[in-house]
C-alpha atoms as a PDB file:
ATOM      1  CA  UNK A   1      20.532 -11.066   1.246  1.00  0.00           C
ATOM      2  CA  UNK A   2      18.249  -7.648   0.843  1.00  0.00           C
ATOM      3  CA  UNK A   3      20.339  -4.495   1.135  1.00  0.00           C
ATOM      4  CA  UNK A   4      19.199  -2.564   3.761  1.00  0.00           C
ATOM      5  CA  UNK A   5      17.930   0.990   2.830  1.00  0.00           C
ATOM      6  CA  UNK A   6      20.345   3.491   3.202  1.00  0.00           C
ATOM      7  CA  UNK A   7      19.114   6.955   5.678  1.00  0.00           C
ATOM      8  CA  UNK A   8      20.768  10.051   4.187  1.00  0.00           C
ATOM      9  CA  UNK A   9      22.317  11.450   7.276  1.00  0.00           C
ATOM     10  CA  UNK A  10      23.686  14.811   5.556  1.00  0.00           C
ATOM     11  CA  UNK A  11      19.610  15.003   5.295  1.00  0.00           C
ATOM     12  CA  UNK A  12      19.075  15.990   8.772  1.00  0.00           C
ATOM     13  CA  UNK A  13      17.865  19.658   9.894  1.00  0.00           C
ATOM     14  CA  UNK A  14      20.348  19.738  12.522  1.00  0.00           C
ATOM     15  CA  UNK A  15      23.978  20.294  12.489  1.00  0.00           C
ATOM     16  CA  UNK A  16      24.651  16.357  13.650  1.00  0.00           C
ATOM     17  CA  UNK A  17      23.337  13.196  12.953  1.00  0.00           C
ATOM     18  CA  UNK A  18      26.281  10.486  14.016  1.00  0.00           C
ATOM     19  CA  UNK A  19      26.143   6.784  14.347  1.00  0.00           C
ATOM     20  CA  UNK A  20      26.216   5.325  17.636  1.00  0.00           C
ATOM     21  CA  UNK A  21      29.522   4.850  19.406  1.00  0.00           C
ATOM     22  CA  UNK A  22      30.561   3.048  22.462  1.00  0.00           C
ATOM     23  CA  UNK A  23      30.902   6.040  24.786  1.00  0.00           C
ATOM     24  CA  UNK A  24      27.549   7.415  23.819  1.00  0.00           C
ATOM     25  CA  UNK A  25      25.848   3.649  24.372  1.00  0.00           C
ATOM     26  CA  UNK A  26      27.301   3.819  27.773  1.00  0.00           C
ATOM     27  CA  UNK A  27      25.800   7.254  28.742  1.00  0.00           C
ATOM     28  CA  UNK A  28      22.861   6.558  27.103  1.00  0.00           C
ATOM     29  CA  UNK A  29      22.522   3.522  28.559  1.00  0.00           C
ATOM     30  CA  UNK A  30      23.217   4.916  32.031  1.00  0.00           C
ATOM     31  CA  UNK A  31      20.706   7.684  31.226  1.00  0.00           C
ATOM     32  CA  UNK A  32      17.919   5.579  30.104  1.00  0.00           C
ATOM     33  CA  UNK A  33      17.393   3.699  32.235  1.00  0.00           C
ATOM     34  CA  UNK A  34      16.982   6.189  35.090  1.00  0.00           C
ATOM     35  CA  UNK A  35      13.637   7.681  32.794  1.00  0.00           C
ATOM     36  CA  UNK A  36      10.173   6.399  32.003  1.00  0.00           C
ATOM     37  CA  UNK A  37       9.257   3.821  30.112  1.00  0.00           C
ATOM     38  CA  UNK A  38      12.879   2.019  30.653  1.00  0.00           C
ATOM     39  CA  UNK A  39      12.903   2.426  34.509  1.00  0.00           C
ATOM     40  CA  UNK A  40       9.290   1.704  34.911  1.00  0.00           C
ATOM     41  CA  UNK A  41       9.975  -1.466  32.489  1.00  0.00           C
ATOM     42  CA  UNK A  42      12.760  -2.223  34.101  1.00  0.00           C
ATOM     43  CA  UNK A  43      15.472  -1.877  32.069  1.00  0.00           C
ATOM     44  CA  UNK A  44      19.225  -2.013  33.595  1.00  0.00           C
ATOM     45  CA  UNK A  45      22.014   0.745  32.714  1.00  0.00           C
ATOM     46  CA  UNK A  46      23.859  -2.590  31.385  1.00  0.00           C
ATOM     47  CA  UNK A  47      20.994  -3.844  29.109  1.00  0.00           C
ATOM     48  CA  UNK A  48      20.251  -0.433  27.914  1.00  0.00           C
ATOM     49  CA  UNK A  49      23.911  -0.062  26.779  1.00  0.00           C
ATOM     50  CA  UNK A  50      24.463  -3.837  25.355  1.00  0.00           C
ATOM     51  CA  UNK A  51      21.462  -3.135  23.173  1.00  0.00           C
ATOM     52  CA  UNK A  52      23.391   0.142  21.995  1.00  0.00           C
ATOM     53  CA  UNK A  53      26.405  -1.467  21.324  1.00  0.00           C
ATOM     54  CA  UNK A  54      25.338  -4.241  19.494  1.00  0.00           C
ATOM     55  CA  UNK A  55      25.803  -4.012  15.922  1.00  0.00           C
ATOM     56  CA  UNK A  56      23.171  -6.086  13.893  1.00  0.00           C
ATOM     57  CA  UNK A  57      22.722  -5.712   9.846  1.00  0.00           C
ATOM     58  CA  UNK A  58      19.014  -5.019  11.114  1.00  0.00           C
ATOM     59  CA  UNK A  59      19.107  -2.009  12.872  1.00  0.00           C
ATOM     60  CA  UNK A  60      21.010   1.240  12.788  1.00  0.00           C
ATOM     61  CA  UNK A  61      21.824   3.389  16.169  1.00  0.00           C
ATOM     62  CA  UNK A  62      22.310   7.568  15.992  1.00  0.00           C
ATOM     63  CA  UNK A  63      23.087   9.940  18.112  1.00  0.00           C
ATOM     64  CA  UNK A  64      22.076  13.944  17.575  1.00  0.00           C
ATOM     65  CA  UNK A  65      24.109  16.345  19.551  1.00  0.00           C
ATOM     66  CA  UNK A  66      22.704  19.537  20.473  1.00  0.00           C
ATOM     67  CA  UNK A  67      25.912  21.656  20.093  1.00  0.00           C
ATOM     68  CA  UNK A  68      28.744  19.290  20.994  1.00  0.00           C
ATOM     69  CA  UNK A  69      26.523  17.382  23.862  1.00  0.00           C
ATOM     70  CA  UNK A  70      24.779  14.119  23.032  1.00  0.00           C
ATOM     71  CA  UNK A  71      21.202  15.227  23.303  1.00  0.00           C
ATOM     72  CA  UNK A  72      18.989  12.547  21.745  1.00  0.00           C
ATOM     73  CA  UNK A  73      19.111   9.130  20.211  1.00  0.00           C
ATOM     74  CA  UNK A  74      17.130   6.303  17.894  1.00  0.00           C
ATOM     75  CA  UNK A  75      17.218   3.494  16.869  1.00  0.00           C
ATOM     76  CA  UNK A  76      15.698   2.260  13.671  1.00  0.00           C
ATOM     77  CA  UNK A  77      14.826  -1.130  11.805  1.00  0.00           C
ATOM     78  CA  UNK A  78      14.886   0.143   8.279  1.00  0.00           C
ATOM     79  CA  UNK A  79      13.102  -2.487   6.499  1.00  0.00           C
ATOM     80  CA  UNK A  80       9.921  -3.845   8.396  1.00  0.00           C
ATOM     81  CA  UNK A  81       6.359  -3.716   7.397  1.00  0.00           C
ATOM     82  CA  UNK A  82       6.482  -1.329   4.112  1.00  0.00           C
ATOM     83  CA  UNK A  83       8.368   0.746   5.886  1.00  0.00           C
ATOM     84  CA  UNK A  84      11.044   1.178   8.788  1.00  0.00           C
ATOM     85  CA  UNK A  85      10.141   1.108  12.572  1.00  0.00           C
ATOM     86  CA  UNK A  86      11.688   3.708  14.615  1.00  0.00           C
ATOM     87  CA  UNK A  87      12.256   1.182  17.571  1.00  0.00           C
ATOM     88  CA  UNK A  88      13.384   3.655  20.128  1.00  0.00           C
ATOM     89  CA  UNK A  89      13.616   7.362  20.350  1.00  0.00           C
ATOM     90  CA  UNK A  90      14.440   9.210  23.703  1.00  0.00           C
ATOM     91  CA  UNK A  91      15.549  12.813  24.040  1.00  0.00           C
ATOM     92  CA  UNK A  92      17.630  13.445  27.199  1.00  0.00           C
ATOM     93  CA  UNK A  93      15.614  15.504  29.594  1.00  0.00           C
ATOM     94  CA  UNK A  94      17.621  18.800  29.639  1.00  0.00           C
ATOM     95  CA  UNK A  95      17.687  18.268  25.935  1.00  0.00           C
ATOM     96  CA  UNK A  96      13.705  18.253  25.400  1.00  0.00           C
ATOM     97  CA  UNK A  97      11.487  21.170  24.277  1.00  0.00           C
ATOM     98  CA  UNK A  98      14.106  22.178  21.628  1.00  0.00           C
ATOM     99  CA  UNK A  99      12.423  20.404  18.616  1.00  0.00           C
ATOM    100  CA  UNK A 100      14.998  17.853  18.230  1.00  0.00           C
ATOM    101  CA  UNK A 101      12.084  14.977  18.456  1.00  0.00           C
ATOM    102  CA  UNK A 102      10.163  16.655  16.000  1.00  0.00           C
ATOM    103  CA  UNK A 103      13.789  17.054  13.443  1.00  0.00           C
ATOM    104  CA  UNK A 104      13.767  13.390  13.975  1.00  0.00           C
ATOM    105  CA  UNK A 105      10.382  12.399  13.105  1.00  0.00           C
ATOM    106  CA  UNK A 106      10.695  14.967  10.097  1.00  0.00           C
ATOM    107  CA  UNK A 107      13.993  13.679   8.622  1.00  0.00           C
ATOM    108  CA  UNK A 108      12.558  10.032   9.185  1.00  0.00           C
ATOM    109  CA  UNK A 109       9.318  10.452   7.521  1.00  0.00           C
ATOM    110  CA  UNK A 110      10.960  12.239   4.569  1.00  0.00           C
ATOM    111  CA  UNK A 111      14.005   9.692   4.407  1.00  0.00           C
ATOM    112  CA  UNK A 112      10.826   6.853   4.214  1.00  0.00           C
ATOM    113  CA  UNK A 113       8.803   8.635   1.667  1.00  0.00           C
ATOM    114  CA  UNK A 114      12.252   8.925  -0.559  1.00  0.00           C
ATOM    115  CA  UNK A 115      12.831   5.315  -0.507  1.00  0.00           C
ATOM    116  CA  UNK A 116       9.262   4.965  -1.699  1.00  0.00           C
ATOM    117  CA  UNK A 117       7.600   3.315   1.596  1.00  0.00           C
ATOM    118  CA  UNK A 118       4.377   3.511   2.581  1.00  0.00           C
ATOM    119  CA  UNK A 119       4.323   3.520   6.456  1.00  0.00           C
ATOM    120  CA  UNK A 120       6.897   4.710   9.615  1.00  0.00           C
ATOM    121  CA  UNK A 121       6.219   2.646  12.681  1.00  0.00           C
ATOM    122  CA  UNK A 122       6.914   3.179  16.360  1.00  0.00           C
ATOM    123  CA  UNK A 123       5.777   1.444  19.456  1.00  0.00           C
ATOM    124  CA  UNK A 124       4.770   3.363  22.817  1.00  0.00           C
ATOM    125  CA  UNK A 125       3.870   2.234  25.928  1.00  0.00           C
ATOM    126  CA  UNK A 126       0.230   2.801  26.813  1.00  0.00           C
ATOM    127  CA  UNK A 127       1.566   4.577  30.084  1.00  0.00           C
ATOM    128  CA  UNK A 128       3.567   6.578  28.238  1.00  0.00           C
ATOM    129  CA  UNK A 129       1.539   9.592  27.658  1.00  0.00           C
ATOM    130  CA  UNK A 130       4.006  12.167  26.606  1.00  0.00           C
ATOM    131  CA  UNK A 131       5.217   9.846  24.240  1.00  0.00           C
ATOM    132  CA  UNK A 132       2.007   9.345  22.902  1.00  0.00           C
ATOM    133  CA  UNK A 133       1.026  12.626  22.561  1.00  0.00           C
ATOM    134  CA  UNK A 134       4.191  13.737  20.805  1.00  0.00           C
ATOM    135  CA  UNK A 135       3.379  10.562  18.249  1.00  0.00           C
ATOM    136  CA  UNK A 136      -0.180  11.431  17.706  1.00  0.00           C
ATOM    137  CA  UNK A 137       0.938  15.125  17.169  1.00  0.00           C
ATOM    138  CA  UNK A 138       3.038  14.150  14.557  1.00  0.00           C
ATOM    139  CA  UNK A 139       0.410  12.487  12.555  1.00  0.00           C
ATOM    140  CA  UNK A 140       1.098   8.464  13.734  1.00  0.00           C
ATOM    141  CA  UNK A 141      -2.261   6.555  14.364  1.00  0.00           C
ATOM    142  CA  UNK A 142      -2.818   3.525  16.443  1.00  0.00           C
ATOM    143  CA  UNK A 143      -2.705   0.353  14.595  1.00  0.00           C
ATOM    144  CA  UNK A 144      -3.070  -2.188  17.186  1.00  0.00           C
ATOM    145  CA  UNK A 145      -2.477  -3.011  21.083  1.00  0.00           C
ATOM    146  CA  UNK A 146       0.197  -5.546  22.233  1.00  0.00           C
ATOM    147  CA  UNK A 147      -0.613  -6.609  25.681  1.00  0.00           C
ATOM    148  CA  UNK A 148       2.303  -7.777  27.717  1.00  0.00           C
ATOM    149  CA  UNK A 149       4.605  -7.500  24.771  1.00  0.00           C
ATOM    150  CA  UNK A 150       7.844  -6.068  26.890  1.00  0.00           C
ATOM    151  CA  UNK A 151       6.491  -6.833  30.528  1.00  0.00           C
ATOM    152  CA  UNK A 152       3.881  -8.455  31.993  1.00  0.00           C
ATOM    153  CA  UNK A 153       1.306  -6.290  33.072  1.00  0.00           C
ATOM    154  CA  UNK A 154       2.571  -3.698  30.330  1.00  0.00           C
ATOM    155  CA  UNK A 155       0.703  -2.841  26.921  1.00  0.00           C
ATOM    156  CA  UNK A 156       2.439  -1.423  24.163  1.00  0.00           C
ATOM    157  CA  UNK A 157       0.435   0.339  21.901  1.00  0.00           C
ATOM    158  CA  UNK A 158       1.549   0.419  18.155  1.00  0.00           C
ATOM    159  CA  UNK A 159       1.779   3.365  16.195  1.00  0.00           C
ATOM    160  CA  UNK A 160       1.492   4.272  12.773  1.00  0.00           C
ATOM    161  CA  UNK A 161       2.514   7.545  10.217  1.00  0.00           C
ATOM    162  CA  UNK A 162       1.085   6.809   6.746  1.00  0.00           C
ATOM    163  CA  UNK A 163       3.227   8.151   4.210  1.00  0.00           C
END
């Protein structure tokens, strides 16, 4: 079996970068689900959190704290097409305008150019405009268009930062 790259947290701008833990799955979970694109897509509070909870060798979960609140979180599968795919990013609303998304993207792209990768991927969907603003912003170009991908009647658009 492939090791999985290794993320230098102690790396991060910001004071904390901590794995994901049950209580934060729950509120994030909970939080999710009430914003764009997981309400409009339909996610459930419960979904949202079993897919933070679960522990796979695949993907790694983190929480940043702004202070000592959970602000923001990600998820990330570190090894998929030359490079990891940050599968899910979401700052909590009264967190947002602070930077932390850009700290993210940042430490990401730098922890992917260390390991010697040539791409970071994300996918967005299409009616997600902030989203893809802040993407494009941040250097990631679209790479293709996945119709009905997560719901029917839904295209995700995928996104990519060349490193």
């Amino acid at each position: 079996m492939n090791e999985l790259p290794i993320f230098e947290t102690n790396r991060f701008p910001r004071e904390a970068l901590l794995p994901m833990n049950a209580e934060w799955a729950n509120l994030f979970g909970e939080g999710l689900a009430q914003m764009d694109p997981w309400l409009r897509l339909g996610y459930s509070p419960a979904s949202l959190t079993r897919y933070f909870s679960s522990i796979t060798p695949d993907r790694q979960s983190w929480v940043i704290l702004d202070g000592e609140a959970p602000a923001a979180c990600l998820t990330v599968r570190p090894d998929w097409l030359r490079g990891p795919l940050l599968e899910l990013l979401a700052v909590l609303p009264q967190h947002q305008g602070k930077g932390i998304g850009k700290d993210i993207i940042a430490w990401l792209a730098g922890e992917t150019r260390r390991q010697g990768k040539a791409n970071l991927w994300t996918i967005s969907s299409e009616f997600n405009h902030a989203a893809l603003d802040f993407y494009r912003r941040h250097g990631f170009e679209e790479a293709g268009v996945l119709p009905d991908l997560i719901s029917a009647g839904e295209t995700e658009r995928l996104l990519r930062l060349r490193l």
